[in-house]
C-alpha atoms as a PDB file:
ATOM      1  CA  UNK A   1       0.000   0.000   0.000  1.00  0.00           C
ATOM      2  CA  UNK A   2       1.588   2.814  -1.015  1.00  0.00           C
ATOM      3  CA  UNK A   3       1.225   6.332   1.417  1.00  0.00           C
ATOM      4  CA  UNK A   4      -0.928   8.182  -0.225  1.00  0.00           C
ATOM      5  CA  UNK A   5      -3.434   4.940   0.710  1.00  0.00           C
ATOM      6  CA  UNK A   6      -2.365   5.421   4.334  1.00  0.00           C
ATOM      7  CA  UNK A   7      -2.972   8.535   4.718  1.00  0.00           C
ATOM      8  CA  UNK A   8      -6.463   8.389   2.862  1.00  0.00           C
ATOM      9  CA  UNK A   9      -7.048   5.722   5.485  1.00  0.00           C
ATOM     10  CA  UNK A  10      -5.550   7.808   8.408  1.00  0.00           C
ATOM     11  CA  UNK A  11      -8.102  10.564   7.585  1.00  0.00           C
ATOM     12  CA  UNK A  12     -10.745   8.584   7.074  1.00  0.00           C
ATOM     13  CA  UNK A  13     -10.793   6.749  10.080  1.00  0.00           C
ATOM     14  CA  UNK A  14     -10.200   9.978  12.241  1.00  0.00           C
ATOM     15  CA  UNK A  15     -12.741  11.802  10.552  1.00  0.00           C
ATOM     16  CA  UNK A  16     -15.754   8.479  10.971  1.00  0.00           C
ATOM     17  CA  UNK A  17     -14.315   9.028  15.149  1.00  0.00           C
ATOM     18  CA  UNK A  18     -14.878  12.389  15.226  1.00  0.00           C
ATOM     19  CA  UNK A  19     -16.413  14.604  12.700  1.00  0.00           C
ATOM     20  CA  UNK A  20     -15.162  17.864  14.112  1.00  0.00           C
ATOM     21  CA  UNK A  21     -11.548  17.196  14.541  1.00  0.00           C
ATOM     22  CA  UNK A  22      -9.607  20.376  13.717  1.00  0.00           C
ATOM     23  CA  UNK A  23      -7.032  20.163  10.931  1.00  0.00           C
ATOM     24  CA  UNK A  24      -4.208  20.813  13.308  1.00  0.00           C
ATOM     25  CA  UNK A  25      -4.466  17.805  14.856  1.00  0.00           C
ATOM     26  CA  UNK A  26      -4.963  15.684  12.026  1.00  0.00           C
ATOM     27  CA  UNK A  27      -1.705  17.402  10.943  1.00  0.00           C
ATOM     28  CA  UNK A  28       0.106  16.020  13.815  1.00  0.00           C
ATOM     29  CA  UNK A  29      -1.422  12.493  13.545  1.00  0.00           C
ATOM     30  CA  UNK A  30      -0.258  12.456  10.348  1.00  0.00           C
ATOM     31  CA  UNK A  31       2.791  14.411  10.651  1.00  0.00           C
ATOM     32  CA  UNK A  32       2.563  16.706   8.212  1.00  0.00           C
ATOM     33  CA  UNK A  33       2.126  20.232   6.970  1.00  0.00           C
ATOM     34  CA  UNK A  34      -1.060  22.310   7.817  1.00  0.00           C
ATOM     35  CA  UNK A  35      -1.532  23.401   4.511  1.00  0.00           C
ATOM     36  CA  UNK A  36      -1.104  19.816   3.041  1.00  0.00           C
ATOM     37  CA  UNK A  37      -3.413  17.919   5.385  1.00  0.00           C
ATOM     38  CA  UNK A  38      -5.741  21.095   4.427  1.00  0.00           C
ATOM     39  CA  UNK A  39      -5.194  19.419   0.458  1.00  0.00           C
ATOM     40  CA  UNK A  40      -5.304  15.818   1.291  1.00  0.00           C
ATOM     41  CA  UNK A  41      -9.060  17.065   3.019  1.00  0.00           C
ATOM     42  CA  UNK A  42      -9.607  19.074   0.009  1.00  0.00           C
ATOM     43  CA  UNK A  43      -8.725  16.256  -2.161  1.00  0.00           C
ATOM     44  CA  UNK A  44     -11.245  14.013  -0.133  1.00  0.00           C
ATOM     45  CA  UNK A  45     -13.973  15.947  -0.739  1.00  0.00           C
ATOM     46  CA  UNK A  46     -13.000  16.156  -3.983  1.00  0.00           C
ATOM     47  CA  UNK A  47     -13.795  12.661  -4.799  1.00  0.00           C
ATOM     48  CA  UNK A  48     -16.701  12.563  -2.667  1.00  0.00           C
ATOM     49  CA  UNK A  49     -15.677  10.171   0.103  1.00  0.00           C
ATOM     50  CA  UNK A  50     -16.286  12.926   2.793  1.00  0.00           C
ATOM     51  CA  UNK A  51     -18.704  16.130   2.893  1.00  0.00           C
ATOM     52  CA  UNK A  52     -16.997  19.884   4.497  1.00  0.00           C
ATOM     53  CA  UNK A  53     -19.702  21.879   6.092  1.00  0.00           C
ATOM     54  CA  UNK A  54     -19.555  24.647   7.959  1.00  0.00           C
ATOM     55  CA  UNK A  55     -21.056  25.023  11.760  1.00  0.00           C
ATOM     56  CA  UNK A  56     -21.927  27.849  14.231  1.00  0.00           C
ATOM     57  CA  UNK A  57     -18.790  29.795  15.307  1.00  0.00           C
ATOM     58  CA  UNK A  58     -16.677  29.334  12.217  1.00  0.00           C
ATOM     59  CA  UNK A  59     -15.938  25.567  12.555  1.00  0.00           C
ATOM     60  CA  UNK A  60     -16.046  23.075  10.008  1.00  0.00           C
ATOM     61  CA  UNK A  61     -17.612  19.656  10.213  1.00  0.00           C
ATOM     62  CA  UNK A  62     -16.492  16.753   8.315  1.00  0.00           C
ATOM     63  CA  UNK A  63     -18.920  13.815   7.594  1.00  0.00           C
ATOM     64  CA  UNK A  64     -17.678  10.697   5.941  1.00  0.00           C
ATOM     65  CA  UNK A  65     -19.947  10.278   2.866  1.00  0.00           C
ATOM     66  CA  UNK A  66     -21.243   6.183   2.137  1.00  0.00           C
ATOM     67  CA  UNK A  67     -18.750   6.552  -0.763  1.00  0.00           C
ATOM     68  CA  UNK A  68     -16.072   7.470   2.054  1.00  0.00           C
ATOM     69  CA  UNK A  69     -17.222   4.635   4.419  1.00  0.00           C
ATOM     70  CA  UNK A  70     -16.307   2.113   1.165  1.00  0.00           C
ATOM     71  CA  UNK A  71     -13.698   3.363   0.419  1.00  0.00           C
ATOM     72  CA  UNK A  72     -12.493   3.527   4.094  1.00  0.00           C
ATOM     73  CA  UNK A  73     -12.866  -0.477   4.039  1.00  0.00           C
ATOM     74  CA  UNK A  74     -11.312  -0.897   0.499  1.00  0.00           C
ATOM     75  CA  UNK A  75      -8.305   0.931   1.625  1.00  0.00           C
ATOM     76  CA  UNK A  76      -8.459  -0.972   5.397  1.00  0.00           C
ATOM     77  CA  UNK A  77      -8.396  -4.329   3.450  1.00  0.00           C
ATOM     78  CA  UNK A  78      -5.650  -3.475   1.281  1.00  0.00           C
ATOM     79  CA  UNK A  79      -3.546  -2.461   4.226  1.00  0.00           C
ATOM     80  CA  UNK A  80      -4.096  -5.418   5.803  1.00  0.00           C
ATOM     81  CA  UNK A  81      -2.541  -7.429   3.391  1.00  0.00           C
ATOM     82  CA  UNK A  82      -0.071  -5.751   2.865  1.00  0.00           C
ATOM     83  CA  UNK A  83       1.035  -5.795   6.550  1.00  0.00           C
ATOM     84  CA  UNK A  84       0.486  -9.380   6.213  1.00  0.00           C
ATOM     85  CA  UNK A  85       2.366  -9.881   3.161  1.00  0.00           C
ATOM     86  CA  UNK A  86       5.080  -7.163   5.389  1.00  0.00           C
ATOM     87  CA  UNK A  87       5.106  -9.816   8.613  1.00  0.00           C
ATOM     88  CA  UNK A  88       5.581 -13.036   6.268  1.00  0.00           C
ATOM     89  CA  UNK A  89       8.338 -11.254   5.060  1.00  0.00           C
ATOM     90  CA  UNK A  90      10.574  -9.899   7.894  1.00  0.00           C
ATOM     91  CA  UNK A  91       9.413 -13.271   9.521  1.00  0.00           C
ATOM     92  CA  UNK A  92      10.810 -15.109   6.621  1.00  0.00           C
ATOM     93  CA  UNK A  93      14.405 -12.832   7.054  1.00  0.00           C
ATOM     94  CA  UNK A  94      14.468 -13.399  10.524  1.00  0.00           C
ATOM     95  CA  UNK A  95      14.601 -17.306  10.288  1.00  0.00           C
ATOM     96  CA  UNK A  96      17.106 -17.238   6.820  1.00  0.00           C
ATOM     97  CA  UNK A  97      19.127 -14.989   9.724  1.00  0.00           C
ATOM     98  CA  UNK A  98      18.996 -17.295  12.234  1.00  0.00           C
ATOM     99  CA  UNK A  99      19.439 -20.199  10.127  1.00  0.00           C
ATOM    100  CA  UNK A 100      22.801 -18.828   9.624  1.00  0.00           C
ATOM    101  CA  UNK A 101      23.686 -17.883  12.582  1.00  0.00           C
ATOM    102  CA  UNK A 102      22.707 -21.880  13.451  1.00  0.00           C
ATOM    103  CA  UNK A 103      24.783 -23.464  10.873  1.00  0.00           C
ATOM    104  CA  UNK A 104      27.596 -21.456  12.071  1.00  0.00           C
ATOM    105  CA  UNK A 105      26.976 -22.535  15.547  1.00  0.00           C
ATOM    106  CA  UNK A 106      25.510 -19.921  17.083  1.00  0.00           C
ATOM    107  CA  UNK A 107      23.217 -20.707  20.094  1.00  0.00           C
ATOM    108  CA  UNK A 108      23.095 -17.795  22.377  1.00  0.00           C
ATOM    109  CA  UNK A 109      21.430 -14.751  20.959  1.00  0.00           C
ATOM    110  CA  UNK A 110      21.034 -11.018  22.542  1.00  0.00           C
ATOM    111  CA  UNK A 111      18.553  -9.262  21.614  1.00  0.00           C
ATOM    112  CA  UNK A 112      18.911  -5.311  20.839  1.00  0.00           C
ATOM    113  CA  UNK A 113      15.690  -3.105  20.649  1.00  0.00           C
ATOM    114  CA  UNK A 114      11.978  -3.375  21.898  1.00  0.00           C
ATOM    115  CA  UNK A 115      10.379  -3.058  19.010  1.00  0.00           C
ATOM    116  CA  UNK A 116       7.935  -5.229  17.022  1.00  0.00           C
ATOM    117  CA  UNK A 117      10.748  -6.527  15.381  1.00  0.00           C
ATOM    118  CA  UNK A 118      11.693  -7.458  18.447  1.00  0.00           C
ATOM    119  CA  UNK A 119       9.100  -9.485  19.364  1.00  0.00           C
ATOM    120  CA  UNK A 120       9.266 -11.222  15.936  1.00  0.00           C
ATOM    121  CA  UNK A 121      12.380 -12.060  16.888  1.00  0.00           C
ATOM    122  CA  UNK A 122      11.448 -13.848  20.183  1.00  0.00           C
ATOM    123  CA  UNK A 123       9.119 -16.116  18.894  1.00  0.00           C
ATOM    124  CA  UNK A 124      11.385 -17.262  16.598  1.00  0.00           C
ATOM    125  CA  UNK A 125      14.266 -17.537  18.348  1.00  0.00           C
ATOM    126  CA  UNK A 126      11.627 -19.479  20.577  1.00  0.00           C
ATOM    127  CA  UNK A 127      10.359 -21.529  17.581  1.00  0.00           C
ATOM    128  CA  UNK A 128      14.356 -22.468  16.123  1.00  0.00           C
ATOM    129  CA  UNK A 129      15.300 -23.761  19.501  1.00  0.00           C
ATOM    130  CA  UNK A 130      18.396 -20.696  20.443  1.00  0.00           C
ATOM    131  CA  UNK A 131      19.123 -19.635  23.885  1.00  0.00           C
ATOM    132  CA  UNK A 132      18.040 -15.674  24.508  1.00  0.00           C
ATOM    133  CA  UNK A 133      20.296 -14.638  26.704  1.00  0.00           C
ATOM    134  CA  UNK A 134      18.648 -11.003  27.215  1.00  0.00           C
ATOM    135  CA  UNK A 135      17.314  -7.592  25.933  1.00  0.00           C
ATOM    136  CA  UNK A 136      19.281  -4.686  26.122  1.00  0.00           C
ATOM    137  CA  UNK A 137      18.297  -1.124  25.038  1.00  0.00           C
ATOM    138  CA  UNK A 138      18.734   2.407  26.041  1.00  0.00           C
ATOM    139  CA  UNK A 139      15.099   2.817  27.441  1.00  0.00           C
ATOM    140  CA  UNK A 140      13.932   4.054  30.656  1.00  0.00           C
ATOM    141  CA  UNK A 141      11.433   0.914  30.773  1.00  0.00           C
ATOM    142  CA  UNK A 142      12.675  -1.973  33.271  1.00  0.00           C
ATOM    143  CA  UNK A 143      10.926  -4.880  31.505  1.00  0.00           C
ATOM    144  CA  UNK A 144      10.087  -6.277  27.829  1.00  0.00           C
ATOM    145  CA  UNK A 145       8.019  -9.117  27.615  1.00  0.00           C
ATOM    146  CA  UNK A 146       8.393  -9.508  31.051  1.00  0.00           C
ATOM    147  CA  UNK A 147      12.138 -10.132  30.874  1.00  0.00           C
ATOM    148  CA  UNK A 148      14.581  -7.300  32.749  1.00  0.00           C
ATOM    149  CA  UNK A 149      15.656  -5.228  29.927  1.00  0.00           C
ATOM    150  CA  UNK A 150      19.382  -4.670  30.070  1.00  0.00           C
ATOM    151  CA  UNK A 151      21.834  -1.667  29.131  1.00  0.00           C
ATOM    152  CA  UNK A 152      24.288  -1.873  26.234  1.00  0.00           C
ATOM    153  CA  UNK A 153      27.009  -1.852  28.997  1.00  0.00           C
ATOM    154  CA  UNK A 154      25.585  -4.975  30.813  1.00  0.00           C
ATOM    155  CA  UNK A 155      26.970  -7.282  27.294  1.00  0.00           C
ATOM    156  CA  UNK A 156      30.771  -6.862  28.938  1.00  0.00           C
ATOM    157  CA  UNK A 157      29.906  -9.443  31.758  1.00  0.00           C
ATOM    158  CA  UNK A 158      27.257 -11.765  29.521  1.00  0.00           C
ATOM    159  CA  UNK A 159      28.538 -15.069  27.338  1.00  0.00           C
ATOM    160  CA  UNK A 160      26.453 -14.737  23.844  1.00  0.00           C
ATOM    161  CA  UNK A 161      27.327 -15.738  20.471  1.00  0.00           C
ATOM    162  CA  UNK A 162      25.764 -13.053  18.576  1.00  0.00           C
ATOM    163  CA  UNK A 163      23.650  -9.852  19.479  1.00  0.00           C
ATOM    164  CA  UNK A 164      20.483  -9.110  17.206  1.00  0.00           C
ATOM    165  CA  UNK A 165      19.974  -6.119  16.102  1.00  0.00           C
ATOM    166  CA  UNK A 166      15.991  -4.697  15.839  1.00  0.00           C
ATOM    167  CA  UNK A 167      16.173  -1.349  16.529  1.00  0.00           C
ATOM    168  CA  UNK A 168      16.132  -0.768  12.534  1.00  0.00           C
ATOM    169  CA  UNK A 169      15.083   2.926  12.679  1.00  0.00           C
ATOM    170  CA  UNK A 170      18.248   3.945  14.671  1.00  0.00           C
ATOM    171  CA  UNK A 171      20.566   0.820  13.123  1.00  0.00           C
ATOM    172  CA  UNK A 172      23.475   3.009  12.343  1.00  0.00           C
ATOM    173  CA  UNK A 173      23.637   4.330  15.944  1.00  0.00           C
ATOM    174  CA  UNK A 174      22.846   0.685  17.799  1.00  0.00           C
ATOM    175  CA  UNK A 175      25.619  -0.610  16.273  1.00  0.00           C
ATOM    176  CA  UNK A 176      28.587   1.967  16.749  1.00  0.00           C
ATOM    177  CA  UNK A 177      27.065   1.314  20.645  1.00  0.00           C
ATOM    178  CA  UNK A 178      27.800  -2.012  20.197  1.00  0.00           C
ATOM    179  CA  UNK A 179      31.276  -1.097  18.981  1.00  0.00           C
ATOM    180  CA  UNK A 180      31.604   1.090  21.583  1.00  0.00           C
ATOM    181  CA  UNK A 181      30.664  -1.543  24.663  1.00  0.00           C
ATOM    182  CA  UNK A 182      33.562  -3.783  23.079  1.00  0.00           C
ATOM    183  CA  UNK A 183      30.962  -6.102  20.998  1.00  0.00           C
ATOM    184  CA  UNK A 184      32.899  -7.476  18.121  1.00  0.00           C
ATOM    185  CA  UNK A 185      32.089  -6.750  14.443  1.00  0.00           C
ATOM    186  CA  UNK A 186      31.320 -10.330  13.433  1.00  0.00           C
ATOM    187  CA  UNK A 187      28.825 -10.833  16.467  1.00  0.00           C
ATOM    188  CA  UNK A 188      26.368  -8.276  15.727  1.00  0.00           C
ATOM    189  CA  UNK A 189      23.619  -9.341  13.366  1.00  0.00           C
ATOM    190  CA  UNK A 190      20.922  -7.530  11.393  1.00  0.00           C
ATOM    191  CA  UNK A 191      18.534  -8.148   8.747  1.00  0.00           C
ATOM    192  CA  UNK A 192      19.688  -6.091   6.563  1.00  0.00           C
ATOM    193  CA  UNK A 193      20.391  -7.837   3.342  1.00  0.00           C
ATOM    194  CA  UNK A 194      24.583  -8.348   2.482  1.00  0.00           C
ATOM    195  CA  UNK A 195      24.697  -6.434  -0.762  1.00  0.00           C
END
């Protein structure tokens, strides 16, 4: 789904919540520009999925038109397969990753991040039979799913093959960390694809 479909979707389902959301704050649940969420709306109306109207002391009303509704579901349906077809995908990498990491004789894995990914990762570390040794992470949180969560400087005193990386928005800055804490090149994994 490409963004343009998100964001239709985005709108859409904020405006069927709450038909008198300002455009300020759709603008920051998008994350964009006044004056474009002002044209995405524009654009919306445009093609008749939602109606603008005007209400007592110069507000505006947005009503999602049974055009808007379909196409709010059209656009729901597509996202969910593609976040499907997304999970089957980084699920697939993940175990081609580990598989590696297996046949090399890796067993003890570390864990770095508490994201989604990272979740992904502990089921299938889970289902492929490796020992997780930990999380670790800069975060103020004590706990991810419901196992202590560990700073970067803990990995001098722990005994692990390999440390997964699945902090993929900051990757560049987990792994000069890593560096950093005395974790050696060819023990930090990601699934970024060797080019």
């Amino acid at each position: 789904m490409d963004i343009q479909g998100q964001r239709d979707l985005q709108l859409l389902s904020a405006l069927e919540l709450d038909s008198r959301v300002t455009q300020r704050s759709l603008s920051i649940q998008l994350g964009v520009a006044l004056g474009l969420t002002n044209l995405y709306l524009k654009r919306l109306a445009n093609k008749g999925y939602i109606k603008i109207t005007t209400i007592p002391s110069h507000r505006i009303k947005y009503l999602l038109t049974p055009s808007g509704a379909a196409e709010k579901s059209k656009l729901a349906y597509r996202y969910m397969q593609y976040s499907l077809y997304h999970y089957r995908d980084v699920r697939q990498r993940l175990k081609q990753v580990l598989s590696e990491l297996s046949q090399a004789g890796s067993k003890r894995i570390v864990v770095y991040g508490t994201s989604e990914l990272a979740e992904l990762a502990y089921i299938t570390l889970r289902e492929m039979d490796f020992v997780l040794v930990g999380f670790v992470n800069g975060a103020k949180r004590k706990t991810f799913l419901s196992y202590p969560l560990w700073s970067v400087e803990s990995l001098a005193r722990w005994s692990y093959d390999a440390v997964l990386i699945t902090d993929l928005e900051n990757l560049k800055t987990s792994y000069t960390k890593l560096l950093r804490v005395g974790v050696p090149r060819h023990k930090i994994v990601t699934l970024m694809r060797k080019k």
